[in-house]
C-alpha atoms as a PDB file:
ATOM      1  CA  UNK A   1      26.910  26.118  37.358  1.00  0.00           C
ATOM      2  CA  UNK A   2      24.296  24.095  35.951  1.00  0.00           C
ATOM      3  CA  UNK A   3      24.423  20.517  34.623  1.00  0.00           C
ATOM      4  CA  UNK A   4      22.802  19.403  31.387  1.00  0.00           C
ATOM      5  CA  UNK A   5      20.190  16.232  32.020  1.00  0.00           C
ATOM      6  CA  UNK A   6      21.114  13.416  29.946  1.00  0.00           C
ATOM      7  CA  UNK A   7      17.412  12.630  27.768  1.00  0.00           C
ATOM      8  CA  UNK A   8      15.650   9.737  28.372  1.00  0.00           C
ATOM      9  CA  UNK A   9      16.331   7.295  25.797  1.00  0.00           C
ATOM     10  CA  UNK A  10      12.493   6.288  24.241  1.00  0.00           C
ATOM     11  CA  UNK A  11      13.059   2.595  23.345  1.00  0.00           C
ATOM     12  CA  UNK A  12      10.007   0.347  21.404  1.00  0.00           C
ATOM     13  CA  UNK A  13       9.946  -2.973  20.798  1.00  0.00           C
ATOM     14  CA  UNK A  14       7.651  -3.984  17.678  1.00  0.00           C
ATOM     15  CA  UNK A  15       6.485  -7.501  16.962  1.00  0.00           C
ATOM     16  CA  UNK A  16       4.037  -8.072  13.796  1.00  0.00           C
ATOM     17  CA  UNK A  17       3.295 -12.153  13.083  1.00  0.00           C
ATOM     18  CA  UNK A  18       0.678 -12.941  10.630  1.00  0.00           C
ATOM     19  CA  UNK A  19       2.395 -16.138   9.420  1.00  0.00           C
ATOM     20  CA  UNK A  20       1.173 -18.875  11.416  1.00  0.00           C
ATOM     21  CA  UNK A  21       1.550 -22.903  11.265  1.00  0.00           C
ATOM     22  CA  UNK A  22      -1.652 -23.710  12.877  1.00  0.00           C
ATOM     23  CA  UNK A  23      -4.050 -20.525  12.175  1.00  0.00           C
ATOM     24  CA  UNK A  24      -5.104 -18.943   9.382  1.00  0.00           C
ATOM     25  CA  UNK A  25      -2.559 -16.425   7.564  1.00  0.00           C
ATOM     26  CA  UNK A  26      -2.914 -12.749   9.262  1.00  0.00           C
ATOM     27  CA  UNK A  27      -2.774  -9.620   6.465  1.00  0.00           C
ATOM     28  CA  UNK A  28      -2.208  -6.815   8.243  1.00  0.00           C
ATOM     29  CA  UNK A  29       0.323  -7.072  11.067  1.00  0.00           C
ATOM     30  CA  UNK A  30       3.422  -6.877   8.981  1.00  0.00           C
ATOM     31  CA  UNK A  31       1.972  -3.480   8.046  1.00  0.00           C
ATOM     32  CA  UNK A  32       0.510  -2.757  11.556  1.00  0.00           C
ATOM     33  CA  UNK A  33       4.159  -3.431  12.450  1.00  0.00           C
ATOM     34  CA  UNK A  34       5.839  -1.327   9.845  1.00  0.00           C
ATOM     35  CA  UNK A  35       3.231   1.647   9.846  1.00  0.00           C
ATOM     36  CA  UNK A  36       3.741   1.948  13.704  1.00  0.00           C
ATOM     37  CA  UNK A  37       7.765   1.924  13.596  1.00  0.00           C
ATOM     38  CA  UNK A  38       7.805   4.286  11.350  1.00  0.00           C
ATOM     39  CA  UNK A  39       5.750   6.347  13.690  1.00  0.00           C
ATOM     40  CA  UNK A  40       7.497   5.858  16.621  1.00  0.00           C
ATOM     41  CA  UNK A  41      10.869   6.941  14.803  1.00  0.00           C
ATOM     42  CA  UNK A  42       9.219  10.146  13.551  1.00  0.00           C
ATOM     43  CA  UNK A  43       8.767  10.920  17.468  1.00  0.00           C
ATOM     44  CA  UNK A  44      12.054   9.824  18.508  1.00  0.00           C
ATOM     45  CA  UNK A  45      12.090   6.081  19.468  1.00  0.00           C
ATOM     46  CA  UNK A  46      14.689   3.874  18.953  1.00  0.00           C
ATOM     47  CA  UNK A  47      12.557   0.919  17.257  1.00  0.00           C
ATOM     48  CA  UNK A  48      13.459  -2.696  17.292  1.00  0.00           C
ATOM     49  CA  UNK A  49      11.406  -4.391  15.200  1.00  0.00           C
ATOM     50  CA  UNK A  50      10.662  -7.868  14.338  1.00  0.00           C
ATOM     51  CA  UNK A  51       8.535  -9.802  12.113  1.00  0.00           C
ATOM     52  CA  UNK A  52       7.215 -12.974  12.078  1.00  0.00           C
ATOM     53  CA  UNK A  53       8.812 -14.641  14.575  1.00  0.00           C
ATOM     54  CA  UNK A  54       9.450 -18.575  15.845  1.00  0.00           C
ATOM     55  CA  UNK A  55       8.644 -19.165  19.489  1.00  0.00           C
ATOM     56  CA  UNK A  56      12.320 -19.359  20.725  1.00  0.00           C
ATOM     57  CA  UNK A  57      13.101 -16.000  18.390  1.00  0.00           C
ATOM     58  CA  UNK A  58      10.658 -14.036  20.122  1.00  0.00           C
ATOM     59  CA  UNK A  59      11.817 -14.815  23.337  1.00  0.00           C
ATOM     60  CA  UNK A  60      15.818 -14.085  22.767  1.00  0.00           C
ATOM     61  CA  UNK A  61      14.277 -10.568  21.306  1.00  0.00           C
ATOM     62  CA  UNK A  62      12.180  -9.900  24.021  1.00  0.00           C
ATOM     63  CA  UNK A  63      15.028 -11.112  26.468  1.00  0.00           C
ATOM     64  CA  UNK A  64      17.399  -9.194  24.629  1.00  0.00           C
ATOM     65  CA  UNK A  65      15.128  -6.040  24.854  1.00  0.00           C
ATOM     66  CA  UNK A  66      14.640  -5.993  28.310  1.00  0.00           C
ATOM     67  CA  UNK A  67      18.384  -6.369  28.830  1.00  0.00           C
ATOM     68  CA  UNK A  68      18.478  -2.996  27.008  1.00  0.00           C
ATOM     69  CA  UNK A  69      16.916  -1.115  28.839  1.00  0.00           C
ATOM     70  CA  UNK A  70      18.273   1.386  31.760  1.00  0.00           C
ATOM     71  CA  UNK A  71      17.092   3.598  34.248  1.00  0.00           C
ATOM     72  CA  UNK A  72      14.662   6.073  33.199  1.00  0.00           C
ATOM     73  CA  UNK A  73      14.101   4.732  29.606  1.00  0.00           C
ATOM     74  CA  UNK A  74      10.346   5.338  28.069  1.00  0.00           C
ATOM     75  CA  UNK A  75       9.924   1.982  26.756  1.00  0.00           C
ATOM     76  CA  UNK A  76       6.670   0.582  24.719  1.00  0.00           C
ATOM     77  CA  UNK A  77       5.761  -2.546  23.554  1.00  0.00           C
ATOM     78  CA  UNK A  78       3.309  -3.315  20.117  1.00  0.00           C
ATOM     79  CA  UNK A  79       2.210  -6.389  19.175  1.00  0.00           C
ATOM     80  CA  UNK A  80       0.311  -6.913  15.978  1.00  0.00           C
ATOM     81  CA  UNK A  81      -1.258 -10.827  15.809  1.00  0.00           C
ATOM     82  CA  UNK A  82      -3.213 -13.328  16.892  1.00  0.00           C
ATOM     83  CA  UNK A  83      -3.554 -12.493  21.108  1.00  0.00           C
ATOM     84  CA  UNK A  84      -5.916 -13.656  23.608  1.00  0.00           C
ATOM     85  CA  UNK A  85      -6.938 -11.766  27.121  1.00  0.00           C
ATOM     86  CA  UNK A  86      -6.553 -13.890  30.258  1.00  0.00           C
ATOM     87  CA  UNK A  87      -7.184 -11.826  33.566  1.00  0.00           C
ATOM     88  CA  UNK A  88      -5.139  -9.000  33.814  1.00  0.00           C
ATOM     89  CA  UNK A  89      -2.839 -10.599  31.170  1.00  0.00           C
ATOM     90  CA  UNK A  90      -2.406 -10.384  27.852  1.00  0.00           C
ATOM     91  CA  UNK A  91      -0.907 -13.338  25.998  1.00  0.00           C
ATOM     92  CA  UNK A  92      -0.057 -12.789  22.133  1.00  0.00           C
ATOM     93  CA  UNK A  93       0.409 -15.693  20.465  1.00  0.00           C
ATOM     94  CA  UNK A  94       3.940 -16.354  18.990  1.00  0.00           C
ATOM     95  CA  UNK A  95       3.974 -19.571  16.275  1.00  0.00           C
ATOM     96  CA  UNK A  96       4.073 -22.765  17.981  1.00  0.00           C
ATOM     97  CA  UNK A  97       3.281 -21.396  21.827  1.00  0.00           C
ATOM     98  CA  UNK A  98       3.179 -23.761  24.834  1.00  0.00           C
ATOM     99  CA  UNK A  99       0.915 -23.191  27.771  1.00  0.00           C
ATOM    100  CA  UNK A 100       4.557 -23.260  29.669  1.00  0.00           C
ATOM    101  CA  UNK A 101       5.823 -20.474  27.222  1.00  0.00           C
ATOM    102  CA  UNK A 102       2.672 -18.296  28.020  1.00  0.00           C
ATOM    103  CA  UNK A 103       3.117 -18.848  32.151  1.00  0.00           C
ATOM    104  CA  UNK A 104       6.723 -18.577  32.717  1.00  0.00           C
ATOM    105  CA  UNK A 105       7.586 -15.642  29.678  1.00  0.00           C
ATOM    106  CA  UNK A 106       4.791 -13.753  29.006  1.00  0.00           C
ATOM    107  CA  UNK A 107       2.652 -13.797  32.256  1.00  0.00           C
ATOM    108  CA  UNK A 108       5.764 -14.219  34.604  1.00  0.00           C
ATOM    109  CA  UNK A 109       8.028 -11.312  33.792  1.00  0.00           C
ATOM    110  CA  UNK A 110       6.719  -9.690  30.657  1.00  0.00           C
ATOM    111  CA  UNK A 111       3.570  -8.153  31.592  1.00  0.00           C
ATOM    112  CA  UNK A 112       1.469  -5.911  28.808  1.00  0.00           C
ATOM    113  CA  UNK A 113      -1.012  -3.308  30.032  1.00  0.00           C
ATOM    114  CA  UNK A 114      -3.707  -2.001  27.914  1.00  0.00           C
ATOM    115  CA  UNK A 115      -3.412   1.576  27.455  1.00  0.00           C
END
């Protein structure tokens, strides 16, 4: 008899922040943001997505993410916003980010890879 394979559950988490207290105002990532949801539905992800963000937001949603996921799941990650590249790192830039912030929650646990 043969068993049925449960699907892998494709999960994406999408961030867009062009709203900024210390940089100039962003236009496109809330679009960015949108545009790319919307395509990642149409292929079958299950799309959290986020916009414009606090420091301490973006971390419960990322936290909460991860949590989310299981075994096997096709997860991606978009950010649209200011970012910077540090080593093999990349850091995007949440409003009001610490230097502790970007070592301990982005670079410690979180990592993004450029594909």
């Amino acid at each position: 008899m043969a068993t049925k394979e449960k699907p892998r559950r494709k999960l994406a988490l999408v961030i867009g922040i062009g709203k900024y207290d210390h940089c100039e105002e962003l236009q496109n990532p809330e679009n960015d943001a949108n545009d790319m949801s919307e395509a990642l539905e149409s292929i079958g992800f299950l799309v959290t997505k986020k916009l414009d963000l606090k420091r301490a937001d973006m971390k419960h949603v990322v936290i909460d993410f991860e949590e989310s996921i299981e075994p096997d799941d096709m997860v991606l990650f978009y950010f649209a916003g200011h970012g910077i590249q540090w080593e093999v790192c990349i850091k995007v830039l949440p409003l009001k980010v610490t230097s502790i912030f970007y070592e301990r929650f982005i670079c410690g646990t979180f990592r993004i890879k450029i594909i």
